[in-house]
Protein backbone atom coordinates (compact mmCIF):
# COMPACT_ATOMS: atom_id res chain seq x y z
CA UNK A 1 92.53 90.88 112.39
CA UNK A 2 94.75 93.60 111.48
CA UNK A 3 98.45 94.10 112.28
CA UNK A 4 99.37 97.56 113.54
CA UNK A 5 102.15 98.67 110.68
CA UNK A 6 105.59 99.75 112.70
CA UNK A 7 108.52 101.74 111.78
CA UNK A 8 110.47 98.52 111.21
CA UNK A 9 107.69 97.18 108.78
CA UNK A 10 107.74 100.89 106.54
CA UNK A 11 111.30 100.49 106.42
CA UNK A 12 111.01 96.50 105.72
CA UNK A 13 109.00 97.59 102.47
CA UNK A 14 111.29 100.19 101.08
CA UNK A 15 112.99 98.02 98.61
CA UNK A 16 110.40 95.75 97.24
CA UNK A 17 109.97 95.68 94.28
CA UNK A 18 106.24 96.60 93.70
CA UNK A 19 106.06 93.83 90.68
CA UNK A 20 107.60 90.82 93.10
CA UNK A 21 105.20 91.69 96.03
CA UNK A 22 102.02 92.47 93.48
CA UNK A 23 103.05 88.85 92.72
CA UNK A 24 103.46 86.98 95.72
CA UNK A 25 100.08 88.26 96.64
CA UNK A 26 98.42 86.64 93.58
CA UNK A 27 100.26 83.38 93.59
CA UNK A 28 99.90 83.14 97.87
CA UNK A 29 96.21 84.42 98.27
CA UNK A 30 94.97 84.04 102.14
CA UNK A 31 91.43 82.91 102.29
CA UNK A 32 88.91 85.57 103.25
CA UNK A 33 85.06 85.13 104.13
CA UNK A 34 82.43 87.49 104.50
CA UNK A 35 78.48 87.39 105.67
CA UNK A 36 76.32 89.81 103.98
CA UNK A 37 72.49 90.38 105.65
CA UNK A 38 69.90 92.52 103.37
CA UNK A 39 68.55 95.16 105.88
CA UNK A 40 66.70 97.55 103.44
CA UNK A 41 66.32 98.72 99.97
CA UNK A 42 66.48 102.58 99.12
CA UNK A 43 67.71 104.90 96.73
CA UNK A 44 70.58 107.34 95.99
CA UNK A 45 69.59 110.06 93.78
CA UNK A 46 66.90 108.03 92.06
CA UNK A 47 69.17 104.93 91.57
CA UNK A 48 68.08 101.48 93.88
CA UNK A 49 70.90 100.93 96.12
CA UNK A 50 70.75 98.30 99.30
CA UNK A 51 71.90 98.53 103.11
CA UNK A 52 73.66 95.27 104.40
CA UNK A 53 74.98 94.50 107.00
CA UNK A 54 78.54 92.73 106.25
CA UNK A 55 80.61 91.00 109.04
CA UNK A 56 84.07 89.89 108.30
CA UNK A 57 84.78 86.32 109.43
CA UNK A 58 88.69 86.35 108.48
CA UNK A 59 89.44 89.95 108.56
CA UNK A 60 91.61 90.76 105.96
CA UNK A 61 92.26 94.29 104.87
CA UNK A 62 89.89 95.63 102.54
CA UNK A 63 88.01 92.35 102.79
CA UNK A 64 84.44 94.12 102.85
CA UNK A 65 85.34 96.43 100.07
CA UNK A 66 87.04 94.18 98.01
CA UNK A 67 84.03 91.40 98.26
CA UNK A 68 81.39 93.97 97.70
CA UNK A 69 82.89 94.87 94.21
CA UNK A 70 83.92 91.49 93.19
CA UNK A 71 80.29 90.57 93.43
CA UNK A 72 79.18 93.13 90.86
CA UNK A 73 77.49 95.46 94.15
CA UNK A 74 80.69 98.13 95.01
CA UNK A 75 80.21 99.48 98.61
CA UNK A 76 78.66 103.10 97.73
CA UNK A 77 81.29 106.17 96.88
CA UNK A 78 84.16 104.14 97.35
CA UNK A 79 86.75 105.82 95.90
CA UNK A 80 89.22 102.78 95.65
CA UNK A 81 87.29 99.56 95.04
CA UNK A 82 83.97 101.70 93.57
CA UNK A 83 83.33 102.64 89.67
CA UNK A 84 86.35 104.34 87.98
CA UNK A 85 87.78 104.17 91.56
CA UNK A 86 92.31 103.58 91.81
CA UNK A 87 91.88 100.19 92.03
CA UNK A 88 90.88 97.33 89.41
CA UNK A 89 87.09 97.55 89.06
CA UNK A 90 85.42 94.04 90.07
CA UNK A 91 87.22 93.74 93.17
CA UNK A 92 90.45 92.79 90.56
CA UNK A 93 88.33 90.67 88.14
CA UNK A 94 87.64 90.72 84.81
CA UNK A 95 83.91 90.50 84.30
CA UNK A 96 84.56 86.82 82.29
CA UNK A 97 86.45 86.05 86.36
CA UNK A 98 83.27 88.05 88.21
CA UNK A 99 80.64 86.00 86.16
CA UNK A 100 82.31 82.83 86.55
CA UNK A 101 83.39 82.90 90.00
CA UNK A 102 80.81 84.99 91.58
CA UNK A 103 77.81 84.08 89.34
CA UNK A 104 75.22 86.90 89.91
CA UNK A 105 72.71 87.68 87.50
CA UNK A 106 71.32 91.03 89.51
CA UNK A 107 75.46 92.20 88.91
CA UNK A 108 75.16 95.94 88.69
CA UNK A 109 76.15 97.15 85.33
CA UNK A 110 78.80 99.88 84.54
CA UNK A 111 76.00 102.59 83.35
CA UNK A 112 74.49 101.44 86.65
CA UNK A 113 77.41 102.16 88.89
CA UNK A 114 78.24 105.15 87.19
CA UNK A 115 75.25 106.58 87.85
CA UNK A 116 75.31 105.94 91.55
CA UNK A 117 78.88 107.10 91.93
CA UNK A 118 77.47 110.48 90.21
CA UNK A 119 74.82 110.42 92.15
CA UNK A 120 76.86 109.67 95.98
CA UNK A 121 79.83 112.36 94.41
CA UNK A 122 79.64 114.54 97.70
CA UNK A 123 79.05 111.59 99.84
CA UNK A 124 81.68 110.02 102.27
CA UNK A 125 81.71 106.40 101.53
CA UNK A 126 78.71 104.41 102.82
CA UNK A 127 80.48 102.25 105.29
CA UNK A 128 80.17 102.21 108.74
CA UNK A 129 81.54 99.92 112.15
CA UNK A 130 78.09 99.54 113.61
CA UNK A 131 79.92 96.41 116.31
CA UNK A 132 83.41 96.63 117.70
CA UNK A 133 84.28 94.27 120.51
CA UNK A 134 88.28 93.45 121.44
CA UNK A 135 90.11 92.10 124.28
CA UNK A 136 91.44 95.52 126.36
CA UNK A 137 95.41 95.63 125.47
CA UNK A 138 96.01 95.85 129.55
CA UNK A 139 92.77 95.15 131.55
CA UNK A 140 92.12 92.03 129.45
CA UNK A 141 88.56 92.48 129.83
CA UNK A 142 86.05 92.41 126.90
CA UNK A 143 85.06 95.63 125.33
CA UNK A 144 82.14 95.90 123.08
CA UNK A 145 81.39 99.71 120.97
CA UNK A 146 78.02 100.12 119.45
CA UNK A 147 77.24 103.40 117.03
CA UNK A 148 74.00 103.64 115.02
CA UNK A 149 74.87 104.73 111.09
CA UNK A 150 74.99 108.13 110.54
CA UNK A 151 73.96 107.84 106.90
C-alpha cells in the first residue's frame, strides 16, 4: 500500500534534514517481500534479458525496482535503480552486501548491464501493472483492472 502524499505531508518534510531522515530509514527498515515468476526469455538488442512477472506482497515504494537491482537483475531502462541510474546501483548494496545477502551466481555483471541499458536507451522502462484490484473509495465494491503489456 501506498499513502497518497498531502499538502500537510510536503510541508511536514520541508525542514528535514536529508542526512537525519536518509538515516532513520537505514537504522528503521520496514520489511518488504516480493514474488518473482519467469514468464519468458528474450533479448534486447542482442543482449538475453527475462520477462517476470513480480507481485508485491508488502507494497512498499519502489519495492519491485529496488528488489530487482539488489538481486544483480535491474528492471530494464530504469533510470533510477538501473546501471549508472541516480540511485545506488545494487538496489543500495555494495556487491560484497549483494553477494552475501542475495547470493546469485547468474548476477548480471556491470559490462552486462551496460550493455542492455545502451541497448533499451530509447525505451520507456520495462515495467508494467498487468493486475490492479482495490476496494472503490465510495461504492465499496471490489474493482479489478486488467491491461496486456504493451512492450
Amino acid at each position: 500500500y501506498m499513502r497518497v502524499s498531502t499538502d500537510e505531508h510536503q510541508k511536514a518534510l520541508i525542514d528535514l534534514d536529508p542526512e537525519v531522515v536518509g538515516k532513520q530509514l537505514l537504522e528503521k527498515p520496514k520489511a518488504s517481500l516480493t514474488k518473482y515468476e519467469v514468464i519468458a526469455r528474450e533479448d534486447i538488442g542482442g543482449h538475453p534479458v527475462t520477462r517476470v512477472t513480480l507481485t508485491s506482497i508488502s507494497g512498499r515504494t519502489h519495492q519491485l525496482n529496488v528488489h530487482c537491482a539488489a538481486f544483480g537483475h535491474p528492471i530494464v531502462a530504469d533510470a533510477v535503480y538501473g546501471r549508472d541510474g541516480e540511485a545506488a546501483p545494487n538496489g543500495g548494496l555494495t556487491d560484497e552486501e549483494a553477494n552475501e545477502l542475495v547470493p546469485n551466481a547468474n548476477r548480471v555483471g556491470a559490462d552486462l548491464e551496460k550493455e542492455i541499458a545502451a541497448a533499451a536507451a530509447d525505451k520507456k522502462m520495462c515495467v508494467h501493472a498487468k493486475l490492479i484490484s482495490f476496494k472503490h473509495p465510495i461504492t465499496k465494491e471490489d474493482v479489478s483492472v486488467t491491461s496486456d503489456s504493451p512492450f
